[in-house]
Structure formats: structure tokens, C-alpha cells
Protein backbone atom coordinates (compact mmCIF):
# COMPACT_ATOMS: atom_id res chain seq x y z
CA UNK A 1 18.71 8.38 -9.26
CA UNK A 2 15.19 6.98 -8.90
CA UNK A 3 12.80 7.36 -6.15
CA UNK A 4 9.85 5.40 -4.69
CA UNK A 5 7.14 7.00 -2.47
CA UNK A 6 4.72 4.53 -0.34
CA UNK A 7 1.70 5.61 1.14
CA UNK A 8 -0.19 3.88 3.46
CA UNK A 9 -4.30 5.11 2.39
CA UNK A 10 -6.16 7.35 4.83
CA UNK A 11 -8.08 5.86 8.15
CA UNK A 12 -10.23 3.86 6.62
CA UNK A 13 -13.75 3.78 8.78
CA UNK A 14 -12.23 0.29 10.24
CA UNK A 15 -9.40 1.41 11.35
CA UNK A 16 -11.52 3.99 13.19
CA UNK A 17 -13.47 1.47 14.65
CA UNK A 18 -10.45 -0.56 15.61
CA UNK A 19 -11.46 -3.66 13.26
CA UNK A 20 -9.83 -6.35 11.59
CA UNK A 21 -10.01 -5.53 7.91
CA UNK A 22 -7.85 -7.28 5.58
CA UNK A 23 -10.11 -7.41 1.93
CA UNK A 24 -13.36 -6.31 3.07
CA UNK A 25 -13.67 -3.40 1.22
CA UNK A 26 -14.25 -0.49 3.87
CA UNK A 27 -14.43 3.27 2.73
CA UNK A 28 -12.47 6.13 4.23
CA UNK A 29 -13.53 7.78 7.54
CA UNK A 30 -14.44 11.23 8.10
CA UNK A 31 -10.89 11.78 10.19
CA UNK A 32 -9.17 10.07 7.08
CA UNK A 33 -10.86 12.58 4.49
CA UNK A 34 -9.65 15.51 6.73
CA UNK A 35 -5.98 13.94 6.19
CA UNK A 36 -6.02 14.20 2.36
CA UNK A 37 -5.02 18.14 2.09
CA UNK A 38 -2.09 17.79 4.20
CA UNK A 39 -0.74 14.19 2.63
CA UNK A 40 -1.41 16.04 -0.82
CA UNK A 41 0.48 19.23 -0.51
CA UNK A 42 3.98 16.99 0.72
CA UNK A 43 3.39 15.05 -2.82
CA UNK A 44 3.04 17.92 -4.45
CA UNK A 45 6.53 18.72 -4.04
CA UNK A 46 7.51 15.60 -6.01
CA UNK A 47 7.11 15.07 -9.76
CA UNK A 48 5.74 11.45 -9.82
CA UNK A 49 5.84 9.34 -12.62
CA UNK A 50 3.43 6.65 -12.47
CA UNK A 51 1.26 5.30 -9.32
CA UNK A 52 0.58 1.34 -8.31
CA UNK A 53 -2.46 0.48 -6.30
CA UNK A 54 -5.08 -2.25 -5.10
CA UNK A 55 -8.64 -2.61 -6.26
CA UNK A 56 -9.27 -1.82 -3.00
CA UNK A 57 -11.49 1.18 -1.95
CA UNK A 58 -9.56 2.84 0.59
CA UNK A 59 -6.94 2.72 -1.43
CA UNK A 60 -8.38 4.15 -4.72
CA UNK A 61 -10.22 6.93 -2.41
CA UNK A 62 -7.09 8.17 -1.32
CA UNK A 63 -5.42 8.40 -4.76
CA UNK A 64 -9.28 10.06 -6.36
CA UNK A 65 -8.68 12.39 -3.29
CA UNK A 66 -5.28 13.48 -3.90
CA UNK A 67 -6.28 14.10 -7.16
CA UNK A 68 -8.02 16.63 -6.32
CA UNK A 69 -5.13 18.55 -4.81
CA UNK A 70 -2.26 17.05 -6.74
CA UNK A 71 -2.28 17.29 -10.62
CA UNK A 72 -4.33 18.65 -13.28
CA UNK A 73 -4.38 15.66 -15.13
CA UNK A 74 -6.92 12.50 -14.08
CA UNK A 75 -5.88 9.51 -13.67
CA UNK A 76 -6.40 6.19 -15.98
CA UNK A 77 -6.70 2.84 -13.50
CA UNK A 78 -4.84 0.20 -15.70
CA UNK A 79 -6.01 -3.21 -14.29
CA UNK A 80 -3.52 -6.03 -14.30
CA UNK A 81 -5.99 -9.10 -13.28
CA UNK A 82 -9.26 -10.61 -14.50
CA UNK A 83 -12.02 -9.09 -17.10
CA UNK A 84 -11.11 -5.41 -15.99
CA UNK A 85 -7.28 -6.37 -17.98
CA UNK A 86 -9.35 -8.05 -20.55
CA UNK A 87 -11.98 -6.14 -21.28
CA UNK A 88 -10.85 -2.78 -19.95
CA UNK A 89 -8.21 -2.83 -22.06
CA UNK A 90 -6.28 0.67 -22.95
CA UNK A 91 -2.73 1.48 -23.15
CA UNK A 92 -2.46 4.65 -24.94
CA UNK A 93 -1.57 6.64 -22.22
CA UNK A 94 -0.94 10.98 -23.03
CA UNK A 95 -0.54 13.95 -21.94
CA UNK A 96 -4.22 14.18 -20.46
CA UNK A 97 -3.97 11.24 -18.60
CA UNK A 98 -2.20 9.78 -15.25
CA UNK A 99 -1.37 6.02 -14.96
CA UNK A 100 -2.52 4.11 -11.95
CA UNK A 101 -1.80 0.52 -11.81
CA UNK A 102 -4.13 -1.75 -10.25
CA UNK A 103 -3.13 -5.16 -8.71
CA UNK A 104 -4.59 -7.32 -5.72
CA UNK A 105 -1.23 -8.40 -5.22
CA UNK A 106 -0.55 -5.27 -3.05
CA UNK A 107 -4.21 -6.02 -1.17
CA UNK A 108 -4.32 -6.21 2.27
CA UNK A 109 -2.75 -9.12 4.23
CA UNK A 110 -5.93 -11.14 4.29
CA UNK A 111 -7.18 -11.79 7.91
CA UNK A 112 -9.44 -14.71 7.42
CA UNK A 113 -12.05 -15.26 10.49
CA UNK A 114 -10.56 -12.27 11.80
CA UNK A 115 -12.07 -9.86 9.28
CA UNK A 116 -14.63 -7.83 10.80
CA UNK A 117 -13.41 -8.28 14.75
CA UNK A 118 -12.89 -5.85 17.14
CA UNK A 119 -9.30 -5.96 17.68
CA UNK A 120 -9.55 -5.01 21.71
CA UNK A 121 -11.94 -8.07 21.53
CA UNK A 122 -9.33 -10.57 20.14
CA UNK A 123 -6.67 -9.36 22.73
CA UNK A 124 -9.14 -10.43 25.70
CA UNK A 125 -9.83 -13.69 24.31
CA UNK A 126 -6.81 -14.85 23.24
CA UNK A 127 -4.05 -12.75 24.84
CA UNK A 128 -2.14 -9.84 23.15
CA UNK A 129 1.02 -11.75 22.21
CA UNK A 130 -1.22 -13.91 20.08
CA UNK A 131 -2.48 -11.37 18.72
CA UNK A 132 0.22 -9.56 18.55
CA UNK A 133 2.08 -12.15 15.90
CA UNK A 134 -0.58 -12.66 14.32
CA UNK A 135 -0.62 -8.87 13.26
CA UNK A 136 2.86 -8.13 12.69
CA UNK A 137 4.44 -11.50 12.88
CA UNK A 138 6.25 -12.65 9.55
CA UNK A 139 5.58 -16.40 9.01
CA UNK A 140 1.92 -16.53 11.69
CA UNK A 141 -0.99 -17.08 10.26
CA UNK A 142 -3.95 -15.36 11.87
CA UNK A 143 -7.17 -17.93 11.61
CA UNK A 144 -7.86 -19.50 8.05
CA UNK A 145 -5.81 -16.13 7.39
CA UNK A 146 -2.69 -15.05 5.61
CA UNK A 147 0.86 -14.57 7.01
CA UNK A 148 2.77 -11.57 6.01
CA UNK A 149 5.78 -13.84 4.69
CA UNK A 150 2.61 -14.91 2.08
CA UNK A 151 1.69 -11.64 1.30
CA UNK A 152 4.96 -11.04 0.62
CA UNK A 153 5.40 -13.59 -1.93
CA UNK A 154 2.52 -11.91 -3.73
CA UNK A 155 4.07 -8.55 -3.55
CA UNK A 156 7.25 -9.05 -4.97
CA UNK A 157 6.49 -10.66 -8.41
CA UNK A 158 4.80 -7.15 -8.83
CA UNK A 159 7.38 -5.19 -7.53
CA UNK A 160 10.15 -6.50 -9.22
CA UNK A 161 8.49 -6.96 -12.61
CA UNK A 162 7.12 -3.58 -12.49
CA UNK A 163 7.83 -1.24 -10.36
CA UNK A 164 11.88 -2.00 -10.73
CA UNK A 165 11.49 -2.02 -13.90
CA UNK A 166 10.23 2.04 -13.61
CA UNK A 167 12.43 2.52 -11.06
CA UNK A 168 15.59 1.40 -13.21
CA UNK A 169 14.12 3.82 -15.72
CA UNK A 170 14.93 6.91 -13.04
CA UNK A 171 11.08 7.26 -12.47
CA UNK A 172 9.29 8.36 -9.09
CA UNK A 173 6.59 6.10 -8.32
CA UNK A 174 4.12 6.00 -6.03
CA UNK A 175 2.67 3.21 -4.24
CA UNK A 176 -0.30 3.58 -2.31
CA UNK A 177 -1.65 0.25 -0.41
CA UNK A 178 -2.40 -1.03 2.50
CA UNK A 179 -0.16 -1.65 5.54
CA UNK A 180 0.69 -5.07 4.97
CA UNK A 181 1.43 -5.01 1.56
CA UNK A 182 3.40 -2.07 2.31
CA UNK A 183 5.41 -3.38 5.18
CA UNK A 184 6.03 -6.48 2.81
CA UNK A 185 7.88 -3.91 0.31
CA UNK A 186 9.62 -2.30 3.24
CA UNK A 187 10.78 -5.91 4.22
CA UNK A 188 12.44 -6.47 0.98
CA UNK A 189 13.82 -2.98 0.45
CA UNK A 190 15.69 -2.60 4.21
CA UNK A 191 16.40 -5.90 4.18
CA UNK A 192 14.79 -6.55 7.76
CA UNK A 193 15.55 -9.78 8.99
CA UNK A 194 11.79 -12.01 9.35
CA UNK A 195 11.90 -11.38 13.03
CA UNK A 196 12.68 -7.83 12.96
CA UNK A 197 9.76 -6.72 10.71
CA UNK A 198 7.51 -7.33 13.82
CA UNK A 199 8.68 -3.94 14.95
CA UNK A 200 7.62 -2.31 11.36
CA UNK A 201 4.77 0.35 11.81
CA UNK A 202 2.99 2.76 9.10
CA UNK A 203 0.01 5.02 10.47
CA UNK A 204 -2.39 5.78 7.86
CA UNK A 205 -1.37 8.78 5.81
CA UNK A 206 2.22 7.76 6.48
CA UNK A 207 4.68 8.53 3.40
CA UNK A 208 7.85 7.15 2.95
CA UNK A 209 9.92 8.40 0.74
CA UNK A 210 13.12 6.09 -0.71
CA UNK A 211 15.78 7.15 -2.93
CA UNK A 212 17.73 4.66 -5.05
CA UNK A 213 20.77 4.95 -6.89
CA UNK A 214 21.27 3.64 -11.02
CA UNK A 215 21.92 -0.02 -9.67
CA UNK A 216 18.43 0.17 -7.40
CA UNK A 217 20.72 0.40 -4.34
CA UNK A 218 19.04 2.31 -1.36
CA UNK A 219 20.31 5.61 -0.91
CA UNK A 220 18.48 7.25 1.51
CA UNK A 221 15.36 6.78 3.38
CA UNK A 222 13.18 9.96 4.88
CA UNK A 223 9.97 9.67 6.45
CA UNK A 224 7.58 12.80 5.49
């Protein structure tokens, strides 16, 4: 039996303001600070294993955060891209430390000329079924943008070189990422058909929690 945890990071300040965010990097709100405490004692129930990440701020806030709740140990970011594999190179990994894997493959779906807007704004100018795809839709590209069906095909070289690979070990992992990326893993895991996906939601702070059996077939699913 293995498990996998996902964890959509705390309101980010854009997400207060109702913005377009994709990979501008955009800190945590006040309101998602106050969520940490709760999120942290539900995890704390779990022994996990080994956490994967983006380079992201919002995301590494919320694992620093949870940190501070969660386990006496501190946790080692182990980059997987660019000079921070190269030249932040470390592997010995002990008792002292917690890994956190970092990849930009679980990034944000990037949002293009979007980035930045006022969601509310977008609706009014170009009507919210538009919009609407262009948010949750699986193969629509928002403006010079990225569809989720590309994020997807990001996603899974990571998930299924890595995080299967812990997860055929009988590991708990931890994923925390943003709600793209996320919904992308939740595509391939359900198997949700392209146009069902659309109906996919994860509120910041959301955990799900998924249970897997010694051949990595789904078990049980249980939001927490």
C-alpha cells in the first residue's frame, strides 16, 4: 500500500486579488498564512516520506510553513533543473534532513497575456464561457498561453519517473503545487475523460489524499 497526498499551496495574494497568475511568482496572502495551522495538523497525522514541489514561491512558502508545525527535521530542496541541479548539488540525505524535490514541471499552467489580469475583467470583455475554457478547459489555450493538456505533458514525465517510482516503493509522498499542475495529476490518476476535467476544482489549502495498492492501482480517494 502506498499513498500520495496533493496539496494545492495557500491563497496566494493573487488569488486574493482575483488575478491571473500562472508563473509570476506571487507570495502568500495574509488569509493564506492563517490557513497553514489547520492544513498542518491533518498532515501531521500522516508519516510522509518525501515531498515534490515547484520553484515557485507560493509553493515553497507553504511547505517552509508547514514546517514549522509538521516535523522536527528541515527540509533539503533538491533541484532537478538548471545550475541549482548543477551546482547545488547534494544527495546525502539523513536523519537531520527532509527531501523536497523541486521541478518547474509541476509550475503553474502558464497563462501568457493573461498573467496579471483581473479575472472579473476578462469575463466582461470576452464572455465567461471563454473564459471559462480557457481556465479549466483541457486542450484551450488562453492567449500566447498554455493549455492544461500541455501542462500535462510536462507533469507526467515527472510523475511517472519519480514519484511512481516512490510510490511503488510503499512511500507517502507529498505533492504540493499549484492547481493546474495538480489537476493535471488528478487527470491521469482518475482517469477523467479531457472533457470531464473541466469540472475539476481544488481551493487553496485543499488536500487530497490517494491510496494505491502494490500494482499503483487506485484504492481509495478521501478529500481532507
Amino acid at each position: 500500500m502506498s499513498t500520495l497526498i496533493l496539496l494545492r499551496h495557500f491563497q496566494s495574494q493573487w488569488n486574493l486579488e482575483n488575478r491571473f497568475t500562472g508563473w509570476v511568482d506571487v507570495p502568500l496572502s495574509r488569509e493564506g498564512i492563517r490557513q497553514v495551522e489547520k492544513v498542518a495538523q491533518k498532515l501531521s497525522e500522516i508519516k510522509i516520506n518525501a515531498i515534490y514541489t515547484s520553484p515557485l514561491i507560493r509553493n515553497q512558502d507553504t511547505i517552509l510553513r508547514i514546517f514549522e508545525h509538521l516535523v522536527e527535521k528541515y527540509p533539503i530542496f533538491i533541484h532537478f533543473e538548471g545550475k541549482m541541479k548543477k551546482w547545488g548539488n547534494f544527495h546525502e540525505i539523513n536523519k537531520d534532513y527532509f527531501p523536497v524535490y523541486v521541478s518547474e514541471r509541476l509550475n503553474e499552467r502558464y497563462y501568457g497575456d493573461l498573467q496579471g489580469l483581473n479575472k472579473d475583467m476578462m469575463i466582461k470583455k470576452y464572455g465567461p464561457e471563454k473564459v471559462h475554457l480557457w481556465r479549466r478547459g483541457f486542450d484551450v489555450k488562453p492567449p500566447k498561453g498554455e493549455s492544461l493538456k500541455e501542462t500535462l505533458a510536462r507533469t507526467m514525465p515527472l510523475y511517472t519517473q519519480y514519484i511512481e517510482k516512490d510510490l511503488k516503493k510503499g512511500k507517502t509522498i507529498l505533492v504540493v503545487a499549484s492547481h493546474n499542475s495538480l489537476r493535471s495529476l488528478v487527470k491521469h490518476i482518475e482517469k477523467i475523460p479531457d472533457q470531464g476535467i473541466s469540472k475539476i476544482e481544488m481551493l487553496p489549502g485543499t488536500i487530497t489524499k490517494y491510496e494505491f495498492d502494490t500494482n499503483l492501482k487506485l484504492k481509495n480517494k478521501e478529500i481532507l
